[in-house]
Each structure stands twice: as structure tokens, then as C-alpha cells.
N, C-alpha and C. Protein backbone atom coordinates (compact mmCIF):
# COMPACT_ATOMS: atom_id res chain seq x y z
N UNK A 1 36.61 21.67 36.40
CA UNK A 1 36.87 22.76 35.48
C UNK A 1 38.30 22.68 34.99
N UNK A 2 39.24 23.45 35.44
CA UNK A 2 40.83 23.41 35.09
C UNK A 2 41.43 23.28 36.25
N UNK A 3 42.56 23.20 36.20
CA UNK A 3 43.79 22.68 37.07
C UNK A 3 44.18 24.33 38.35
N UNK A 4 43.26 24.95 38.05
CA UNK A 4 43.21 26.56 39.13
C UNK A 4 43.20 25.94 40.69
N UNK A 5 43.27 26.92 41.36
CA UNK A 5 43.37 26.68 42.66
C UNK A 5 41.47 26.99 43.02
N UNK A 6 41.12 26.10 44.26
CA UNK A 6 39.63 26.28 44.47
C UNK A 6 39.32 27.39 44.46
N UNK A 7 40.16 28.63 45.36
CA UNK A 7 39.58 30.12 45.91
C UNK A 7 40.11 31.07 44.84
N UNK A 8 40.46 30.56 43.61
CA UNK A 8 40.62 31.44 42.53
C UNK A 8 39.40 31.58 41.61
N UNK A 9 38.50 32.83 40.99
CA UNK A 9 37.59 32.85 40.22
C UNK A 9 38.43 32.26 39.03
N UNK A 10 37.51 31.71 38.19
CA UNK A 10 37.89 31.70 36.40
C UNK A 10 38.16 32.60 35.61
N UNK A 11 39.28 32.98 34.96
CA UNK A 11 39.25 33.84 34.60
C UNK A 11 38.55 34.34 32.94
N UNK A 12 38.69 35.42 32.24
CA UNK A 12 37.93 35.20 31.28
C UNK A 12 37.94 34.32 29.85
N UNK A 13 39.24 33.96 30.31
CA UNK A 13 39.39 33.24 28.84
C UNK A 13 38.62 31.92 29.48
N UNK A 14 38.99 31.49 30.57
CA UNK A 14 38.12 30.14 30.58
C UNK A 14 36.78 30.08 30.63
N UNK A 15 36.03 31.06 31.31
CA UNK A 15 34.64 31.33 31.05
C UNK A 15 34.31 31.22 29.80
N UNK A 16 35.05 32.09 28.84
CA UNK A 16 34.85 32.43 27.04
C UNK A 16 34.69 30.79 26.87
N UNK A 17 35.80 29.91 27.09
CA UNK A 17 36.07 28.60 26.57
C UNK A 17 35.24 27.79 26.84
N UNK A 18 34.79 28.02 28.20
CA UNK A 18 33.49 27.13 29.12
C UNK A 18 32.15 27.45 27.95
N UNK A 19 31.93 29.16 27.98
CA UNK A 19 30.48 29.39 27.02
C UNK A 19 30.55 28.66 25.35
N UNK A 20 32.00 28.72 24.51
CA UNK A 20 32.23 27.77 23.43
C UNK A 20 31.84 26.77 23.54
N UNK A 21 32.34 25.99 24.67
CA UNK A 21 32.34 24.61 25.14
C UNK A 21 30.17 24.28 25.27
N UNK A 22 29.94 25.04 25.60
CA UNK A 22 28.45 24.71 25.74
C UNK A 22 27.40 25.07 24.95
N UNK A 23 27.75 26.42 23.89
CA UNK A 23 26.96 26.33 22.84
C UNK A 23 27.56 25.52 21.93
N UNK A 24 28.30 24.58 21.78
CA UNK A 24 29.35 23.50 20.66
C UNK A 24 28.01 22.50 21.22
N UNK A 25 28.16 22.18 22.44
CA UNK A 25 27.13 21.22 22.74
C UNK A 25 25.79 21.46 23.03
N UNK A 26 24.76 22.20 22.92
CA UNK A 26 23.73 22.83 22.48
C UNK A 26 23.55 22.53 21.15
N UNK A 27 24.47 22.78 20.28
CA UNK A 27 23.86 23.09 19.18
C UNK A 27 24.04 21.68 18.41
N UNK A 28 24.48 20.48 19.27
CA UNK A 28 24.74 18.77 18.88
C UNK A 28 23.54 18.62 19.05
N UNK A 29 22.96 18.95 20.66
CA UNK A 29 21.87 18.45 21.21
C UNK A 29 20.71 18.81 20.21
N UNK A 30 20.72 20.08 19.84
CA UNK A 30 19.42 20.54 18.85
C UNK A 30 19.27 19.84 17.42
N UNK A 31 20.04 19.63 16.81
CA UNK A 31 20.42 19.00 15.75
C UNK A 31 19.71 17.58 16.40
N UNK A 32 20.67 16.89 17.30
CA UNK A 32 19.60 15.45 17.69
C UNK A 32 18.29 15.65 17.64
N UNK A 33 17.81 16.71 18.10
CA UNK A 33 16.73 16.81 18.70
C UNK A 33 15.91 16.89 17.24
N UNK A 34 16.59 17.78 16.04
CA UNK A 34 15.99 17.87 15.32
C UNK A 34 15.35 16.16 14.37
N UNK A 35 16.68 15.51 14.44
CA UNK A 35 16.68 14.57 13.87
C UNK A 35 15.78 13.81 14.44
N UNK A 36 15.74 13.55 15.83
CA UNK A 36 14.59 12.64 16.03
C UNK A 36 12.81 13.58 15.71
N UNK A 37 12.82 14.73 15.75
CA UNK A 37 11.77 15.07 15.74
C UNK A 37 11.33 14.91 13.92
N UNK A 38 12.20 14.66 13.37
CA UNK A 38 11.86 14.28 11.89
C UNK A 38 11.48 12.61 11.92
N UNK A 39 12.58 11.91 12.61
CA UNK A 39 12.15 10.16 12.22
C UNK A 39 10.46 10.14 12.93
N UNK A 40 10.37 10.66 14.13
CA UNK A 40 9.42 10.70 14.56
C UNK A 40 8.04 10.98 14.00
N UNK A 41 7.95 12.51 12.87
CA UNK A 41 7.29 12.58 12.05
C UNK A 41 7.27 11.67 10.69
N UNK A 42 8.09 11.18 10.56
CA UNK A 42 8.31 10.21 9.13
C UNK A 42 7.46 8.48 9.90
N UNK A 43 7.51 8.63 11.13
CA UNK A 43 6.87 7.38 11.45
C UNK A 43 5.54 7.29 11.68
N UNK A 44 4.93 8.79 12.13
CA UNK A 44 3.41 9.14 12.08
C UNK A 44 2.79 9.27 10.54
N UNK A 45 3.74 9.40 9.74
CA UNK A 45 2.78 9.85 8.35
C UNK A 45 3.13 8.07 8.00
N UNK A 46 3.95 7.32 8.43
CA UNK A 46 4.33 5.44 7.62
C UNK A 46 2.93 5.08 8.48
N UNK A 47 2.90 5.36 9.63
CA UNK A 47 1.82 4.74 10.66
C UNK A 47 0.17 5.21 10.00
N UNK A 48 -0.14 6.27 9.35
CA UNK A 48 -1.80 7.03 8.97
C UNK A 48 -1.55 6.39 7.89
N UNK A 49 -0.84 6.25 6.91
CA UNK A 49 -0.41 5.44 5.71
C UNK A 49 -0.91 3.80 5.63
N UNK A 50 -0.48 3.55 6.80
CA UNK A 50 -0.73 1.85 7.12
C UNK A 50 -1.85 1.87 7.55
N UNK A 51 -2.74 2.55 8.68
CA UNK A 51 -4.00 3.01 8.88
C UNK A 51 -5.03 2.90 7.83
N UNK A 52 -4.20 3.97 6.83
CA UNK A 52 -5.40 4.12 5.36
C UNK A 52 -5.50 2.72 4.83
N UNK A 53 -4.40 2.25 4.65
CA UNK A 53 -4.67 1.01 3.53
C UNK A 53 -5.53 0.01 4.53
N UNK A 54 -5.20 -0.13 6.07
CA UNK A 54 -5.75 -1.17 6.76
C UNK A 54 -7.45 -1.14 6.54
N UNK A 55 -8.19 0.24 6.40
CA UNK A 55 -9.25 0.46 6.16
C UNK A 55 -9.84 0.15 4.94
N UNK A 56 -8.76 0.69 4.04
CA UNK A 56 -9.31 0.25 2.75
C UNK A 56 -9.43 -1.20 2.15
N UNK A 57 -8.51 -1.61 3.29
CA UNK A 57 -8.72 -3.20 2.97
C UNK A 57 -9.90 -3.71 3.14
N UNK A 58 -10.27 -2.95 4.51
CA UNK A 58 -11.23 -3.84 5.36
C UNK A 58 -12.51 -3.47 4.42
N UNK A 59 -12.80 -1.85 3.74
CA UNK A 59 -14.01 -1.79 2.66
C UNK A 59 -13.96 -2.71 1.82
N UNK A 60 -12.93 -2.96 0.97
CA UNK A 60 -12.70 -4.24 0.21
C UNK A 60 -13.53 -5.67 0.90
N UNK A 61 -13.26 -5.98 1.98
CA UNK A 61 -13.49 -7.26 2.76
C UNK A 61 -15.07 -7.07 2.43
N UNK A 62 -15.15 -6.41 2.85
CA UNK A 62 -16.83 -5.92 3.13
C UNK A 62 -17.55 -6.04 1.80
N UNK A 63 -16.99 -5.51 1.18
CA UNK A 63 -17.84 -5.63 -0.39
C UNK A 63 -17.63 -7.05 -0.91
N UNK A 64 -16.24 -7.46 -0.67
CA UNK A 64 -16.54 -9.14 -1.19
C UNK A 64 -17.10 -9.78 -0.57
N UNK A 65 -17.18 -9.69 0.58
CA UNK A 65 -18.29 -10.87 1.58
C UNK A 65 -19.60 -10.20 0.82
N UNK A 66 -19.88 -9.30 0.28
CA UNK A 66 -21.26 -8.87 0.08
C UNK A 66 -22.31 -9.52 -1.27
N UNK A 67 -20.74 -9.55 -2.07
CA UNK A 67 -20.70 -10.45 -3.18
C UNK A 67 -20.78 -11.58 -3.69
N UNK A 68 -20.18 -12.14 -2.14
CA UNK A 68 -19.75 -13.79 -1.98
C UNK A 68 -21.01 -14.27 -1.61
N UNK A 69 -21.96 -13.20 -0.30
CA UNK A 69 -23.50 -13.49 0.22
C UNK A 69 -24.47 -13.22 -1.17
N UNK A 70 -24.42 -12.75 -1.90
CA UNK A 70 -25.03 -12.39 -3.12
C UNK A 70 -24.78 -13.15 -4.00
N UNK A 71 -24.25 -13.89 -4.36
CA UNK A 71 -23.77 -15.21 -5.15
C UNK A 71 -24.66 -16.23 -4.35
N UNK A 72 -24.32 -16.61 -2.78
CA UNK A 72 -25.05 -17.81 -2.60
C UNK A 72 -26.51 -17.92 -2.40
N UNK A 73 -26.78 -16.93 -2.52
CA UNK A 73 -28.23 -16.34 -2.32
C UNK A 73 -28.73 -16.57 -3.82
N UNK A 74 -28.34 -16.17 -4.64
CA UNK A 74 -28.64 -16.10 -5.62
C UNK A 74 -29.62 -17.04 -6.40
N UNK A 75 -30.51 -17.02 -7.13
CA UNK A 75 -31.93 -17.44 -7.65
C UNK A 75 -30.97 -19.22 -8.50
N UNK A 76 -30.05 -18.66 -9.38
CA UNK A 76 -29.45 -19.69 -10.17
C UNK A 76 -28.73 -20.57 -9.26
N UNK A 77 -27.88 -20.07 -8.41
CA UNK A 77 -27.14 -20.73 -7.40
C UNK A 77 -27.93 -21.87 -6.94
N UNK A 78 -29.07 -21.46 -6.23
CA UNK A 78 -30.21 -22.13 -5.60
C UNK A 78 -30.59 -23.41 -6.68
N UNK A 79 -30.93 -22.73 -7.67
CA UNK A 79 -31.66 -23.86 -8.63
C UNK A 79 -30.89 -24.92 -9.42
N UNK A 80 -29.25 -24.51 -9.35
CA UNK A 80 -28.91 -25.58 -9.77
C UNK A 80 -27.57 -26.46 -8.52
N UNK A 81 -27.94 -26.06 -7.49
CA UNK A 81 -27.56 -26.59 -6.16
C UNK A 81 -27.27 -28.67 -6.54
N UNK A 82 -29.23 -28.97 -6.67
CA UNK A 82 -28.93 -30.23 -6.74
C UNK A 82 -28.46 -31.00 -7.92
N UNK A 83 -28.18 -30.10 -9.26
CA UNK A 83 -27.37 -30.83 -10.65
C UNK A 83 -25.96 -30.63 -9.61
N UNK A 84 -25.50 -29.85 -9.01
CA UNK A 84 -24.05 -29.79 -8.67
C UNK A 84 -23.76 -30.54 -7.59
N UNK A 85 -24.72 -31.11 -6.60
CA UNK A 85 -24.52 -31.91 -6.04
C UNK A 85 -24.17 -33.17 -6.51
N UNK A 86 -25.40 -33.42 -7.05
CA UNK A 86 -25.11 -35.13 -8.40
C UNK A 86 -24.18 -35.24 -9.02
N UNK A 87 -23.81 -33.98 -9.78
CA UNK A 87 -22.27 -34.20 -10.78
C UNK A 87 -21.14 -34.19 -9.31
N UNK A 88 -21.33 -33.92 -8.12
CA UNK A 88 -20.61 -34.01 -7.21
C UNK A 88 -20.23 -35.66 -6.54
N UNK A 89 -21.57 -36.00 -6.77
CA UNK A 89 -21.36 -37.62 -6.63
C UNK A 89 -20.88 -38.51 -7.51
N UNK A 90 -21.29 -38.08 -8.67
CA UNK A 90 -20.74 -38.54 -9.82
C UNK A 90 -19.20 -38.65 -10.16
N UNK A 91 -18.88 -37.45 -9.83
CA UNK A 91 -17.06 -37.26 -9.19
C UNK A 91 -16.25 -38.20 -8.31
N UNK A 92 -17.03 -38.33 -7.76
CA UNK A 92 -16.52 -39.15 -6.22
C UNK A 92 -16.86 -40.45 -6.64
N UNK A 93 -17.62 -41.13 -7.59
CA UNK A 93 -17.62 -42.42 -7.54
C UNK A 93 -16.57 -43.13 -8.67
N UNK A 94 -16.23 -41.71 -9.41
CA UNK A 94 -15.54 -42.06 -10.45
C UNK A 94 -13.76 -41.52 -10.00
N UNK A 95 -13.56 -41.41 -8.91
CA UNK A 95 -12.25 -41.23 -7.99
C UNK A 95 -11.81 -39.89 -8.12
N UNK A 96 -12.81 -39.27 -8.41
CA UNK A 96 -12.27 -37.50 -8.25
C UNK A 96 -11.72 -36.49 -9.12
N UNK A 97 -11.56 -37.55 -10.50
CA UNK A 97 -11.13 -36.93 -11.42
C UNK A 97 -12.09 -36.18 -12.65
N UNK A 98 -11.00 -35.33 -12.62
CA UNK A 98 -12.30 -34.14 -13.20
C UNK A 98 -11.79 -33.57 -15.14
């Protein structure tokens, strides 16, 4: 505390100075406190944010694979498989150039 003797109480000015002294630092601590309780919320709404898009990606994924299976499936795909094979050989014997 101060430079007093042990068996002396504090008197009131140092008490007064002691209670300054600790709402000064209270009111640092709350302020921190506030501050992290904001980054904290600013990192839950970046985090549901990254969430959303990760999902919306993945609907995306989903519909193009659906597209991509729907293409090879497909009636024309099928039927002209072996002209694209042949012009595929045809490629290759003539060194790849297209």
C-alpha cells in the first residue's frame, strides 16, 4: 500500500485514492472486455458468412454434377460417342493437331 507503519489504519485520503485507483482500473478492464466482446462478435457473423457461401457453393456443386450427369447421359452424347471417337483417332494419327 504506502510507506505507513503496519499497525496504522489507512487513512481517508488513501482509501479515497485506493477506491480512484480501482474504479480507473475497472473501467480499462470493461472497455477490454468490451472490445473483445465485439471482435468476438465480428468473428461469429465473418464465420456464418463463410458458412453461407460454403453451402452455397456446395448447391452449386450439386447442380453442376447434375448437369455434367445429364450431358453424359444424354440421347446425342450417346449417339455421336463413336464419330468422336474416330475423329479422335484421326487426331492422333495426324500428331494431335487440331
Amino acid at each position: 500500500m504506502s510507506d505507513q507503519p503496519a499497525d496504522r489504519p489507512p487513512d481517508d485520503t488513501e482509501l479515497l485514492a485506493l477506491v480512484e485507483q480501482l474504479d480507473a482500473d475497472n473501467e480499462r478492464l470493461r472497455t477490454k472486455a468490451l472490445d473483445l466482446i465485439r471482435l468476438m462478435e465480428d468473428a461469429v457473423t465473418e464465420q456464418v458468412a463463410g458458412e453461407r457461401r460454403i453451402e452455397e457453393l456446395e448447391a452449386r456443386v450439386e447442380t453442376l454434377e447434375a448437369e455434367i450427369q445429364s450431358l453424359e447421359n444424354s440421347r446425342v452424347l450417346r449417339m455421336t460417342r463413336p464419330l468422336r471417337a474416330a475423329y479422335g483417332r484421326l487426331l492422333s494419327r495426324r500428331g494431335g493437331a487440331r
